[in-house]
Protein backbone atom coordinates (compact mmCIF):
# COMPACT_ATOMS: atom_id res chain seq x y z
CA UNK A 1 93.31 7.29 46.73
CA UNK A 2 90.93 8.09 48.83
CA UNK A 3 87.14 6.94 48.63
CA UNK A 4 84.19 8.42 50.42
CA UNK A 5 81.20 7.02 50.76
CA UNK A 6 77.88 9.18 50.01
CA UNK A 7 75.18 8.88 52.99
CA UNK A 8 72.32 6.87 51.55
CA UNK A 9 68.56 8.68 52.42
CA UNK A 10 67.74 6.12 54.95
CA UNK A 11 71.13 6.68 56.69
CA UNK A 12 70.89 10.21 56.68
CA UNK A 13 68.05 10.12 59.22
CA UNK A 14 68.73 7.45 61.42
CA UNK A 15 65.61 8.39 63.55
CA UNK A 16 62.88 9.02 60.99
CA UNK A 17 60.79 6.70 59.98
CA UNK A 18 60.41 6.37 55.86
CA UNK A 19 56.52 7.27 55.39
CA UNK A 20 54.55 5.64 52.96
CA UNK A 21 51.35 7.24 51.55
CA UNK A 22 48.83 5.67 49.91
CA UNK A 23 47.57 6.78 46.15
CA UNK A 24 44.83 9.47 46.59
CA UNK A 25 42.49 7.21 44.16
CA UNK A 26 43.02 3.54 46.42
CA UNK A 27 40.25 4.48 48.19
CA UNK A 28 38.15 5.77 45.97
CA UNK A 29 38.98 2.86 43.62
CA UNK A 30 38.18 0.38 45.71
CA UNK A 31 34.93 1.72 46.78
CA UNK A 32 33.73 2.24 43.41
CA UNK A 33 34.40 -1.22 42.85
CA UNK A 34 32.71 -2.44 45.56
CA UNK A 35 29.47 -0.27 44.51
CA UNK A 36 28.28 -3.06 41.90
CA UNK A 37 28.28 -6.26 43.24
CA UNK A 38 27.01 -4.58 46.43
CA UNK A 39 24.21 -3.39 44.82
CA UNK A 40 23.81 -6.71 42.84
CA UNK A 41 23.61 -8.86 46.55
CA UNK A 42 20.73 -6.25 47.52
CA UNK A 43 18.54 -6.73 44.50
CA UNK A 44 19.35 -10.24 44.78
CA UNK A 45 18.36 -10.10 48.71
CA UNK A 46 14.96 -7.85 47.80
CA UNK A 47 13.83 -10.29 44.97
CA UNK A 48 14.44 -13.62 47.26
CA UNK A 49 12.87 -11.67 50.46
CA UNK A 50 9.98 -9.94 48.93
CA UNK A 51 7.75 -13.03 48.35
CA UNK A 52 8.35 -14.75 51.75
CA UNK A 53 7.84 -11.19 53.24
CA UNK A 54 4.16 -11.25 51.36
CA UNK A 55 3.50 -15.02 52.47
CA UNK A 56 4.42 -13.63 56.26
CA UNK A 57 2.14 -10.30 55.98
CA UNK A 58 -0.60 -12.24 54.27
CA UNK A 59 -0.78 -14.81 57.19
CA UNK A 60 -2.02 -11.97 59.03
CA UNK A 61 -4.69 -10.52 57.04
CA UNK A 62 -8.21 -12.05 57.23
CA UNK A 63 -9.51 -14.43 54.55
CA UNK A 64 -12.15 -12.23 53.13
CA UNK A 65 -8.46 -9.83 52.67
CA UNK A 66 -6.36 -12.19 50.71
CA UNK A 67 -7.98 -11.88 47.55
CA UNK A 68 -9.66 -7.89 47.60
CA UNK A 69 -8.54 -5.53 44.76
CA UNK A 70 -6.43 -4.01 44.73
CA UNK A 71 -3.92 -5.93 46.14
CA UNK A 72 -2.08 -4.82 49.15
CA UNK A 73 1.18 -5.86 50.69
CA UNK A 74 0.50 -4.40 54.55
CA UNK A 75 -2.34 -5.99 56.10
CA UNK A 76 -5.28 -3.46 56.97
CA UNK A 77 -7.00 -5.39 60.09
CA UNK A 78 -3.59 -7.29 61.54
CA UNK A 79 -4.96 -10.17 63.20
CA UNK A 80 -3.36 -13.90 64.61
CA UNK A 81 -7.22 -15.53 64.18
CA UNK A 82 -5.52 -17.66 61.27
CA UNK A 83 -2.66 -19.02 63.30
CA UNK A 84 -4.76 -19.57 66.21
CA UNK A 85 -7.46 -21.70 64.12
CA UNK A 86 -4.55 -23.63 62.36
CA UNK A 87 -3.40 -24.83 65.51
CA UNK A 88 -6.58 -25.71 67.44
CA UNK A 89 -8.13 -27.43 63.71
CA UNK A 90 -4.95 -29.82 64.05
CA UNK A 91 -2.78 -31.25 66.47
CA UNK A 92 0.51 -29.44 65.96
CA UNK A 93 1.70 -30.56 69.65
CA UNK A 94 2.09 -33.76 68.17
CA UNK A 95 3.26 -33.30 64.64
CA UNK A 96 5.76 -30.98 66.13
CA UNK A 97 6.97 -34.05 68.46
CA UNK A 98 7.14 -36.57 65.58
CA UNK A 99 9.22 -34.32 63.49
CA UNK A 100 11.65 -33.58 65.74
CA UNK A 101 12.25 -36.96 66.38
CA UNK A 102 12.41 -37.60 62.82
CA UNK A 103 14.38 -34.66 61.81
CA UNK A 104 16.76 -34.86 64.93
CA UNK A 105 17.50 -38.70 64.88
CA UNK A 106 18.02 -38.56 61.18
CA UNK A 107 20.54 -35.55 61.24
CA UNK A 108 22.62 -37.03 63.62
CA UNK A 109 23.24 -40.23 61.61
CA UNK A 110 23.38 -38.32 58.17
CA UNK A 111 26.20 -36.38 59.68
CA UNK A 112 27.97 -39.63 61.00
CA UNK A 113 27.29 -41.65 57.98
CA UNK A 114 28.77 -39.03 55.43
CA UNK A 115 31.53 -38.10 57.37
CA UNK A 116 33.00 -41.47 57.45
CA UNK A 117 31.98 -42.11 54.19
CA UNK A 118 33.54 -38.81 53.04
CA UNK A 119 36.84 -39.62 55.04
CA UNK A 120 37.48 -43.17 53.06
CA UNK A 121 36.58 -41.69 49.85
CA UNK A 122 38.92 -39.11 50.36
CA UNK A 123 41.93 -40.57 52.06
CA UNK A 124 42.14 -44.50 50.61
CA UNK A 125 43.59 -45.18 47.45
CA UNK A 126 41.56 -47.88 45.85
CA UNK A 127 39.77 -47.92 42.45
CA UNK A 128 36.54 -49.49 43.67
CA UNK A 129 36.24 -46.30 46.29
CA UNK A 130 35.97 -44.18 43.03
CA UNK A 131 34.19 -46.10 41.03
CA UNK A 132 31.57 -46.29 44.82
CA UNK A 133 31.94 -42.36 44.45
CA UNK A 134 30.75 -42.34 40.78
CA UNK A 135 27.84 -44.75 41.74
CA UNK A 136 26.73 -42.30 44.61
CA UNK A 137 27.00 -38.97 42.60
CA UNK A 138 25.11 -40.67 40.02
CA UNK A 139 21.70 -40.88 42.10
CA UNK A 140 21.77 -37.49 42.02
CA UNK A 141 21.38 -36.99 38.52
CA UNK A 142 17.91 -38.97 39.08
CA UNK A 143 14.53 -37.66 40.21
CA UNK A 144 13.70 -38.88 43.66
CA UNK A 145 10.10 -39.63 42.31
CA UNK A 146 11.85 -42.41 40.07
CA UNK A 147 13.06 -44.33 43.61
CA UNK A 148 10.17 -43.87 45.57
CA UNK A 149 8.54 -47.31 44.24
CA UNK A 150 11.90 -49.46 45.15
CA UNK A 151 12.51 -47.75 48.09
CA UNK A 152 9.00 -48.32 48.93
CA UNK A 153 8.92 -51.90 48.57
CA UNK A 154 11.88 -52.36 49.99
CA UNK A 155 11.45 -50.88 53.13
CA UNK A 156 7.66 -52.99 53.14
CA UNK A 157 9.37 -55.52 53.10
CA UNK A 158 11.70 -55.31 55.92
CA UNK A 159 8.41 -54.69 58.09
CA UNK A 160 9.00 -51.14 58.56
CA UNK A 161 6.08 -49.69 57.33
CA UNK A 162 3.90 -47.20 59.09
CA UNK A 163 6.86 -46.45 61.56
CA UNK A 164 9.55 -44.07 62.39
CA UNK A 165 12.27 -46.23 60.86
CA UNK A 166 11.06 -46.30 57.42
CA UNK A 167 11.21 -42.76 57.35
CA UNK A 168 14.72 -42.20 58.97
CA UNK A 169 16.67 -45.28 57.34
CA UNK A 170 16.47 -44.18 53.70
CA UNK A 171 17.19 -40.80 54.29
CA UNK A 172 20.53 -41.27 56.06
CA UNK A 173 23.11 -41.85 53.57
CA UNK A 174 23.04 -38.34 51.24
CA UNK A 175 25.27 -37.72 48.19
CA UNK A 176 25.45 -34.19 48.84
CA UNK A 177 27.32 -34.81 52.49
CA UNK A 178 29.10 -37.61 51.12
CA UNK A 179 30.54 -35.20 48.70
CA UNK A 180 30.71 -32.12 51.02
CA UNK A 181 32.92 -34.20 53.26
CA UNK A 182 34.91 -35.67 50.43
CA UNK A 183 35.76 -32.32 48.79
CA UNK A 184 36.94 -31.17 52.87
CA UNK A 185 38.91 -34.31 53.40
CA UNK A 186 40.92 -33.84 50.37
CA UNK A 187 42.54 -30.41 51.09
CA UNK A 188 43.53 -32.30 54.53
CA UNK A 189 47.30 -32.60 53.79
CA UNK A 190 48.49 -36.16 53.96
CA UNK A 191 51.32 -35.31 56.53
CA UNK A 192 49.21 -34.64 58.75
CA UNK A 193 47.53 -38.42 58.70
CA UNK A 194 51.01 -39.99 57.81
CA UNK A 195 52.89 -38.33 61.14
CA UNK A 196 49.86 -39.27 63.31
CA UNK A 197 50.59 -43.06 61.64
CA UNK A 198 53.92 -42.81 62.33
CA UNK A 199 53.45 -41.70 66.14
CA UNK A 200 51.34 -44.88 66.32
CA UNK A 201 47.63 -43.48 66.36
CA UNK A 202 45.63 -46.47 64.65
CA UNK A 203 42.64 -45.06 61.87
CA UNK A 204 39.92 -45.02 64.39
CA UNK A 205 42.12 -42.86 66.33
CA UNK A 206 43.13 -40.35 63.18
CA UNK A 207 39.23 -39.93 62.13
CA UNK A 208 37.88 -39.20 65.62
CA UNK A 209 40.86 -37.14 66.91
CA UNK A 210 41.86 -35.44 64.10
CA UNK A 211 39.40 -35.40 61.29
CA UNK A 212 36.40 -35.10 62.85
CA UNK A 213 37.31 -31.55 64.67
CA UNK A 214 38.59 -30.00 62.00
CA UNK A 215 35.30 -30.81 59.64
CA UNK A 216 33.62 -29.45 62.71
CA UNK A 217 31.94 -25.97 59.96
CA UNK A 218 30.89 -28.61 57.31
CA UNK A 219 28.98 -31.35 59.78
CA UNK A 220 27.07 -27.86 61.23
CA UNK A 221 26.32 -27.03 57.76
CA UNK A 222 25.15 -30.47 56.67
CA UNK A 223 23.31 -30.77 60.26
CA UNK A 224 21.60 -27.51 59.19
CA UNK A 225 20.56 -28.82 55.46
CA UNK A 226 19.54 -32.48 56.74
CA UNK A 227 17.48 -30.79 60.04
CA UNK A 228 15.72 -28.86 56.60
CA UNK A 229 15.49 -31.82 54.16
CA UNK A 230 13.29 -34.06 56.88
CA UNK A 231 11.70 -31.29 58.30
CA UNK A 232 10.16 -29.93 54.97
CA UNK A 233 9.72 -33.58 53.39
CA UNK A 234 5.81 -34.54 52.42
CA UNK A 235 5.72 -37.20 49.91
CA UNK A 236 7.80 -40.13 51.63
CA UNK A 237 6.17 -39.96 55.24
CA UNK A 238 2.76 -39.23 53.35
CA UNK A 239 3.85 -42.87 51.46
CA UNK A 240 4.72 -44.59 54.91
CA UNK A 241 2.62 -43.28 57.34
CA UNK A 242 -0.99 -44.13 57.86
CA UNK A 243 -1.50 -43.61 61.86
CA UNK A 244 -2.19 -39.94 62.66
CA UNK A 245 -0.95 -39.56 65.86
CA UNK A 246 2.17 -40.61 63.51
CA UNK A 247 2.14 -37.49 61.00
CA UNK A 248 4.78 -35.17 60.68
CA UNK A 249 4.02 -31.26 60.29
CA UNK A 250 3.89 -31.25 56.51
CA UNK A 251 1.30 -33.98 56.27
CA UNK A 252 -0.40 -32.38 58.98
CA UNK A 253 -0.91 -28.69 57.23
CA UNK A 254 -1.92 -31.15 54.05
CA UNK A 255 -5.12 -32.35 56.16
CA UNK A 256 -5.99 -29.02 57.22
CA UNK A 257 -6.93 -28.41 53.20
CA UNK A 258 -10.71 -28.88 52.13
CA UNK A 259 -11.91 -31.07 49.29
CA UNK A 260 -14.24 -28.53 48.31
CA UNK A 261 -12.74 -25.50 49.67
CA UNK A 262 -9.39 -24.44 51.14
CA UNK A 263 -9.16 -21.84 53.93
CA UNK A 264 -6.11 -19.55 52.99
CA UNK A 265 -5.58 -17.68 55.85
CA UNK A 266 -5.43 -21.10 58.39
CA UNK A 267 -3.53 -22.53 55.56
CA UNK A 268 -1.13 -19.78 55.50
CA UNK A 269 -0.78 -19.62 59.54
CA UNK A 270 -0.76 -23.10 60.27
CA UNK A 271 2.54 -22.77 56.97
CA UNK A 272 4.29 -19.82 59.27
CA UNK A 273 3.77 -21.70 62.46
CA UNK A 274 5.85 -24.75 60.59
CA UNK A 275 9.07 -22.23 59.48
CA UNK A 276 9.34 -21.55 63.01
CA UNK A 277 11.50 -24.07 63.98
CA UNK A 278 14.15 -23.86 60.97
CA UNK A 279 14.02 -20.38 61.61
CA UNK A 280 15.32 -20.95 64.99
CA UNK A 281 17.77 -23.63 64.21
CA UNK A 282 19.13 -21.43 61.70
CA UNK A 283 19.78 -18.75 64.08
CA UNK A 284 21.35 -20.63 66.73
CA UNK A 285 23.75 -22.68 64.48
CA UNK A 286 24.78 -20.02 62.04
CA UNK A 287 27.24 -18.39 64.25
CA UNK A 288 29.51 -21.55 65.01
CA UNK A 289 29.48 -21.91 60.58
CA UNK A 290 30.69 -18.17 60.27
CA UNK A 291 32.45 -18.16 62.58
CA UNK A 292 34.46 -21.15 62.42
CA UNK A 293 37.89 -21.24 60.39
CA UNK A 294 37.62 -24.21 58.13
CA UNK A 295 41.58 -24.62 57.69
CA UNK A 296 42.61 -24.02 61.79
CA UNK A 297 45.08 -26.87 62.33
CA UNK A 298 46.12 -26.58 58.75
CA UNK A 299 49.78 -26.29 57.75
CA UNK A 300 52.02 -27.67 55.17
């Protein structure tokens, strides 16, 4: 008996390759799919950038401008004498100075503070850490108004009252980066702190070696939303400071308003002149978030 064996396609044609085509209506598909939430993100990107893009074009119109009917959204007579009377009525130079030192001193140990907070939270086992996590999420479910008095007396008390200090201690330890860092931590794998244990790195060695570069995209992020947080904050250094060559930018626009009358077109310069810096900041440290890949080192 004799059995022959019937060339399969692929054998038949050693040499060719087996082409594979694509469904005429992939392409199509997909970019029909892709038409409505793209369309979504630009009304969503027009209705968020239309009134900052009014409060930028109205810094440049003149005062007796602002309020002529009808209104218009492109200024008529373009001119910078609002931004240049904002910053000779008040000393900018300085505020600017204070609230970098603020903002810059205060970033750096929110980002320190929460990551190593974030790290034990995350990787020890102990009930007390949780019920420490509850108690920390849990001032976020109150108004910051409701603290201001404690805080207030507290840091009185500790003779840190119309200085730097009072400003920059209470703002350092955030439950938003405590969690941020938490919630990274956690999708750490274990093995990864277990192997380093068993090669004999001690804990200090495993947070600053290990952990700490690969949370590198959320301590940029939080450094970006802290630098924000102090540099846009009014109430608590309007509560602690009384020395003006002390203010900060935010308490410094605030003097610049009248009791009997408020000039809106310094007002609104001397506000552009103060989103300058976040602008900038924004720009230069939004790069290294994109572009960084949160789970490089990662591997079960």
């Amino acid at each position: 008996m004799t059995t022959t064996d019937m060339p399969r396609p692929a054998d038949a044609g050693p040499g060719r390759a087996v082409s594979k085509k694509r469904p005429r209506g992939a392409a199509s598909g997909g970019l029909r799919r892709a038409v409505a939430p793209t369309t979504l993100l630009w009304v969503m990107a027009c209705l968020y950038g239309f009134p900052v893009l009014w409060f930028i074009l109205s810094s440049l119109k003149p005062a007796s401008d602002l309020f002529s009917y009808p209104l218009t959204l492109v200024p008529h007579n373009p001119t910078l004498s609002g931004f240049k009377a904002a910053w000779d009525s008040a000393n900018f130079s300085q505020y600017f100075i204070n609230t970098a030192i603020v903002c810059v001193i205060t970033t750096i140990l929110t980002v320190g503070v929460s990551c190593c907070t974030g790290y034990a939270l995350a990787k020890y086992d102990n009930k007390w850490l949780k019920v420490f996590f509850i108690c920390i999420l849990a001032t976020t479910m109150l108004p910051s108004e409701v603290m201001l008095a404690p805080e207030f007396l507290v840091v009185r008390n500790l003779g840190l009252y119309n200085s730097f200090a009072g400003i920059i201690l209470p703002a350092v330890l955030t439950a938003t980066g405590c969690f941020m860092f938490r919630q990274f931590f956690l999708t750490v794998p274990d093995e990864l702190v277990e192997a380093a244990r068993i090669d004999g790195a001690r804990e200090l060695a495993i947070f600053a070696r290990i952990m700490v570069p690969l949370s590198r995209p959320i301590m940029l992020t939080l450094a970006i939303l802290s630098f924000q947080w102090r540099w846009n904050d009014y109430i608590w250094p309007l509560l602690m400071l009384n020395d003006p060559n002390k203010f900060t930018v935010q308490i410094g626009i605030q003097s610049i308003v009248g009791a009997q009358n408020i000039n809106w077109s310094v007002l609104l310069g001397a506000s552009v002149i103060s989103m300058i810096p976040l602008i900038l900041v924004f720009l230069v440290f939004q790069r290294y978030v994109m572009g960084a890949d949160i789970n490089a080192g990662l591997k079960d």
